[in-house]
N, C-alpha and C. Protein backbone atom coordinates (compact mmCIF):
# COMPACT_ATOMS: atom_id res chain seq x y z
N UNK A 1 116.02 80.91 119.14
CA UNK A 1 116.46 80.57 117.80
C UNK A 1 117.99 80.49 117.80
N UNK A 2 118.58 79.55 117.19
CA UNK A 2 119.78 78.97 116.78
C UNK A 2 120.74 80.55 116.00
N UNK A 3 121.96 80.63 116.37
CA UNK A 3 122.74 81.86 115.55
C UNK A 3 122.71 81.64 114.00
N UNK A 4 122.47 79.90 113.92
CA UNK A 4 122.89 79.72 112.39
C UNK A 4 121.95 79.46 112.01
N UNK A 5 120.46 79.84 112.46
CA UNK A 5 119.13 80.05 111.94
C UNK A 5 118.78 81.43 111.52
N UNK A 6 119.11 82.47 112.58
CA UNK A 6 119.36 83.90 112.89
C UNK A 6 120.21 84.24 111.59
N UNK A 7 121.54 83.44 111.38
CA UNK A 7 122.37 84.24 110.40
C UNK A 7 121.50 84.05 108.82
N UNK A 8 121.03 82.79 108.69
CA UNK A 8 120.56 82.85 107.09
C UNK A 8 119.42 83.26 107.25
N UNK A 9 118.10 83.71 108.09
CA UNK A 9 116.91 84.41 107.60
C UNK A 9 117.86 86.05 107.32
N UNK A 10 118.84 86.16 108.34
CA UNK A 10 118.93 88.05 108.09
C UNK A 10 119.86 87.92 106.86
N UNK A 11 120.32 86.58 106.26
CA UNK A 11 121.16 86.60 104.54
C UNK A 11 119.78 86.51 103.77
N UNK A 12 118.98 85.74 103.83
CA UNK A 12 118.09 85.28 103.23
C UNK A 12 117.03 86.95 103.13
N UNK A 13 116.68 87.84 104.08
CA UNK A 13 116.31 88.93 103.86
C UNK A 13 117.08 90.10 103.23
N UNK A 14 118.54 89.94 103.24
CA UNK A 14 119.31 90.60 102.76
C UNK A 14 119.16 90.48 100.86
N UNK A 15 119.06 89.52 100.75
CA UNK A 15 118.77 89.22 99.62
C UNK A 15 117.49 89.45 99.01
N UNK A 16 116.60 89.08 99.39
CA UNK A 16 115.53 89.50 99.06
C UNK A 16 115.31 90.88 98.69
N UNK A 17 115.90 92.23 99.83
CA UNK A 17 116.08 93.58 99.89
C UNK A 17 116.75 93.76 98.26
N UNK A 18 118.06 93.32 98.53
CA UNK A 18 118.98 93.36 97.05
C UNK A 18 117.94 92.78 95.44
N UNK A 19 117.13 92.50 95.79
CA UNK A 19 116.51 91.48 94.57
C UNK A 19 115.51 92.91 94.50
N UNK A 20 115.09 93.02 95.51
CA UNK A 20 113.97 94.55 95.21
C UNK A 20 114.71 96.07 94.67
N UNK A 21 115.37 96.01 95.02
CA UNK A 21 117.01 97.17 94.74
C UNK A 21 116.73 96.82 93.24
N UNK A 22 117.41 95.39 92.54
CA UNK A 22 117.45 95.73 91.85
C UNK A 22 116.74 95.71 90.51
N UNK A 23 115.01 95.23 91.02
CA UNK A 23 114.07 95.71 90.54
C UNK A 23 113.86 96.86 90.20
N UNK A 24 114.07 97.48 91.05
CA UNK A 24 113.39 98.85 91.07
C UNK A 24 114.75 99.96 90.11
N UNK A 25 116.37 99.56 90.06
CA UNK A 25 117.16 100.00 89.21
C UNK A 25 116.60 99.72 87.65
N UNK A 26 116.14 98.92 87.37
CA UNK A 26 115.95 98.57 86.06
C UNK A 26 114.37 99.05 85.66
N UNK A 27 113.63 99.12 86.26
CA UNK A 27 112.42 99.18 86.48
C UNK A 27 112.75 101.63 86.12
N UNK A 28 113.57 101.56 86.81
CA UNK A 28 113.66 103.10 86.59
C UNK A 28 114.16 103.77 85.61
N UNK A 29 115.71 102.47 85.15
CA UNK A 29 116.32 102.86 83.76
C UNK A 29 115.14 102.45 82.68
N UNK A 30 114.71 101.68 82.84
CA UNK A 30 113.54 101.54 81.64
C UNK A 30 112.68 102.59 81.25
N UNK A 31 112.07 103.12 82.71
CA UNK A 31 111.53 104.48 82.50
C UNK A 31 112.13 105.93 81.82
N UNK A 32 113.66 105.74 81.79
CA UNK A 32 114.54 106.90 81.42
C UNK A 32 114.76 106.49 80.01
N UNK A 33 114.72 104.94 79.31
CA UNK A 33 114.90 104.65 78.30
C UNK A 33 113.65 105.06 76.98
N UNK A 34 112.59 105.35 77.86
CA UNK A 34 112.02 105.43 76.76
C UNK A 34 111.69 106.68 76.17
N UNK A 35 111.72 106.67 74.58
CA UNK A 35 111.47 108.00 73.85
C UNK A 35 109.96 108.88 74.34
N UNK A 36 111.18 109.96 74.28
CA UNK A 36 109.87 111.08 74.16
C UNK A 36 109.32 111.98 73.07
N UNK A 37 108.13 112.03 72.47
CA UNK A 37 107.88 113.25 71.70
C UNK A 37 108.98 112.83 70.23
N UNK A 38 109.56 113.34 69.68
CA UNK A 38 110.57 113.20 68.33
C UNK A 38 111.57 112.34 68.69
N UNK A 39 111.99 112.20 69.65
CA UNK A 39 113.18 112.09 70.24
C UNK A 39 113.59 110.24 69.11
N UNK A 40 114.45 110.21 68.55
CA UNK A 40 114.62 108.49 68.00
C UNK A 40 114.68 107.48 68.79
N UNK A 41 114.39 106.37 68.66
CA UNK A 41 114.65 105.32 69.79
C UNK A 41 115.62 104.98 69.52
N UNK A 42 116.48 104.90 68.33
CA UNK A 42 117.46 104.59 68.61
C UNK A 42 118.85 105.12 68.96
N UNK A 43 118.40 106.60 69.49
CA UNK A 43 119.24 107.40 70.64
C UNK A 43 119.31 107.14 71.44
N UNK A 44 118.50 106.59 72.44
CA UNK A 44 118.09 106.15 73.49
C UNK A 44 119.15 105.32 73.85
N UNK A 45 120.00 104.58 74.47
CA UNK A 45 120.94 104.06 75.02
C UNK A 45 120.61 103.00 76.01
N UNK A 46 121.54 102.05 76.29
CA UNK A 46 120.99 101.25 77.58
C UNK A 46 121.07 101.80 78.92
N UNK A 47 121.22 101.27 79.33
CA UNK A 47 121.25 101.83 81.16
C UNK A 47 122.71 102.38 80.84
N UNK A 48 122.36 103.43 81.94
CA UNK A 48 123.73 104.39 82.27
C UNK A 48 124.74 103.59 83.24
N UNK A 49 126.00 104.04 82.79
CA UNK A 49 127.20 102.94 83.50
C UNK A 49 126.82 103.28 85.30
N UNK A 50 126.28 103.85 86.00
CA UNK A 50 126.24 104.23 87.02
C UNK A 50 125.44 103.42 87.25
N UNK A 51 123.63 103.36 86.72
CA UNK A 51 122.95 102.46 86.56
C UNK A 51 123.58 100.80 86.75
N UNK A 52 124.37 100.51 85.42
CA UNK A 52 124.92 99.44 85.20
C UNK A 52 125.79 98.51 86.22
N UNK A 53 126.26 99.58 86.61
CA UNK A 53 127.61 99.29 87.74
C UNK A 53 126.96 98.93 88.98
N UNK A 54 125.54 99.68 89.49
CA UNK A 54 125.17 99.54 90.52
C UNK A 54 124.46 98.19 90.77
N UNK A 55 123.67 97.75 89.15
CA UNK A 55 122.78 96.49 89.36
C UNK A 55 123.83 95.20 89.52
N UNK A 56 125.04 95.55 88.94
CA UNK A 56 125.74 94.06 89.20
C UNK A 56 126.55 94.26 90.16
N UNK A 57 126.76 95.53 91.29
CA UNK A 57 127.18 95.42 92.34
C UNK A 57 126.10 94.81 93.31
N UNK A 58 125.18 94.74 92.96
CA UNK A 58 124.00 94.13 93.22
C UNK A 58 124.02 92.61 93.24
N UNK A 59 124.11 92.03 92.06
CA UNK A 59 123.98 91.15 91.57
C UNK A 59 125.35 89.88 92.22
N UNK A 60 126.18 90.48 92.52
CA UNK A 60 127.65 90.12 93.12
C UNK A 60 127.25 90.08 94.96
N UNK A 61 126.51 90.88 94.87
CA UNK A 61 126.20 90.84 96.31
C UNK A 61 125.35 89.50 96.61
N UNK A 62 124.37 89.13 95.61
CA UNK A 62 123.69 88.16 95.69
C UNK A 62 124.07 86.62 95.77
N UNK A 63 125.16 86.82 94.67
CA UNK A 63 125.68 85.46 94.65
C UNK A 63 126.56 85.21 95.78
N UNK A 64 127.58 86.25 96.46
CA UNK A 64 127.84 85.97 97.60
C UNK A 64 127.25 85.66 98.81
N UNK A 65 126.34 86.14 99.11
CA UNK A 65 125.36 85.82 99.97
C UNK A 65 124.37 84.33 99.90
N UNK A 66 124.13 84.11 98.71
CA UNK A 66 123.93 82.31 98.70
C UNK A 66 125.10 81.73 99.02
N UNK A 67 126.20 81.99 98.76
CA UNK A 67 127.13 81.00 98.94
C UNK A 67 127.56 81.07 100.70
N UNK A 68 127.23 82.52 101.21
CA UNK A 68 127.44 82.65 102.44
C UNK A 68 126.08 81.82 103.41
N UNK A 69 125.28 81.52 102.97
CA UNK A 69 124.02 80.68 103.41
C UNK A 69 124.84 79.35 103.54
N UNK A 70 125.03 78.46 102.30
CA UNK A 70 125.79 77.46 102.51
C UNK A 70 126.78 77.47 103.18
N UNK A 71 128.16 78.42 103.26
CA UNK A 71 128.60 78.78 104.76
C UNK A 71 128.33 78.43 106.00
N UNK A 72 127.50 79.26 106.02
CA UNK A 72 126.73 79.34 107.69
C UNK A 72 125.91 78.01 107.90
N UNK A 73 125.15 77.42 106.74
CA UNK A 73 124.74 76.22 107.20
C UNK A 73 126.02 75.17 107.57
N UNK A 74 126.74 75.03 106.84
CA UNK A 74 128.20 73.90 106.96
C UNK A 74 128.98 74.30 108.67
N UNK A 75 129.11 75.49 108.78
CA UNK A 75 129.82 76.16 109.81
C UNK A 75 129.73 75.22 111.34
N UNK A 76 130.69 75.33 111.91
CA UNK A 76 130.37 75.02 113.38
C UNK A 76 130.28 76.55 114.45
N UNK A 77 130.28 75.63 115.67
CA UNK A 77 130.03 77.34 116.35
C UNK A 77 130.91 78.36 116.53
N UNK A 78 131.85 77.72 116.58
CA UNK A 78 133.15 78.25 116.44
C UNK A 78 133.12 79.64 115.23
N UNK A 79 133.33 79.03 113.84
CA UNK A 79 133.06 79.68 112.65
C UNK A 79 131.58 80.67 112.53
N UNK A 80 130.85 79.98 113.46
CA UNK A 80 129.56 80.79 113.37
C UNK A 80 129.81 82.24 113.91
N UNK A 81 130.55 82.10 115.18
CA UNK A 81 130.83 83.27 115.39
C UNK A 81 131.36 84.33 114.47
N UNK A 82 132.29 83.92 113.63
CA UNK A 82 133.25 84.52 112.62
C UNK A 82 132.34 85.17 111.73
N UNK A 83 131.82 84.47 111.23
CA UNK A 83 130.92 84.53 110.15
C UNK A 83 129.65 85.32 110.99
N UNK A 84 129.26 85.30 111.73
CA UNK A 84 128.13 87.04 112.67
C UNK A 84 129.01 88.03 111.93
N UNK A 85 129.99 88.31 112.78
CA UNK A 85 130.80 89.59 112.56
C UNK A 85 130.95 89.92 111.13
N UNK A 86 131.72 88.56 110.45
CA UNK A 86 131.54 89.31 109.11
C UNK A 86 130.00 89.60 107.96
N UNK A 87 129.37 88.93 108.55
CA UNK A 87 128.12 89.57 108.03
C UNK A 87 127.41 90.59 108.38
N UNK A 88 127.78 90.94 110.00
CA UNK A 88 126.94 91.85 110.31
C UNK A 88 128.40 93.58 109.50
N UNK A 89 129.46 93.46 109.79
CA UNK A 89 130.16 93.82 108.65
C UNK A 89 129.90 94.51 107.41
N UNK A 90 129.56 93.36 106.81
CA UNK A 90 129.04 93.36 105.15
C UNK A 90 127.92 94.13 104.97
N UNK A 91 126.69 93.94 106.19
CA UNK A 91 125.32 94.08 105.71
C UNK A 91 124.75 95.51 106.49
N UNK A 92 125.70 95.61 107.55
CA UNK A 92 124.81 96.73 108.07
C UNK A 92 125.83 98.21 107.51
């Protein structure tokens, strides 16, 4: 297999991982959002900034990584190399 086949399935799984991440962030604040027993719903709050911060560090990760697909597809071998390192970098 080609490096610049190699580089977008392990972006293309990277992403996918991040898309389940941040399923499962929202999927958990939802669970923390909801009232218990007396408690008002409209105490209840949105996601916690920690929460918050994490899904669109998420979400930033994603859009970079499509654009790093188009990258790596445009790239020559030269750049391909460049672009290994900095992904393997970024991702591991």
């Amino acid at each position: 297999m080609a490096l610049q086949e190699i580089l977008i399935r392990k972006l293309e799984y990277q992403i996918f991982a991040w898309q389940k991440q941040i399923q499962k962030a929202r999927a958990e604040a939802s669970g923390r959002q909801k009232p218990k027993g007396g408690e008002d719903a409209n105490a209840i709050g949105s996601m916690d900034e920690d929460t918050t911060e994490y899904i669109r560090r998420l979400e930033r990760n994603l859009e970079a990584a499509r654009k790093k697909i188009e990258e790596v597809r445009q790239a020559d071998p030269e750049r391909l190399l460049i672009l290994k390192k900095q992904l393997s970098d970024w991702m591991d």
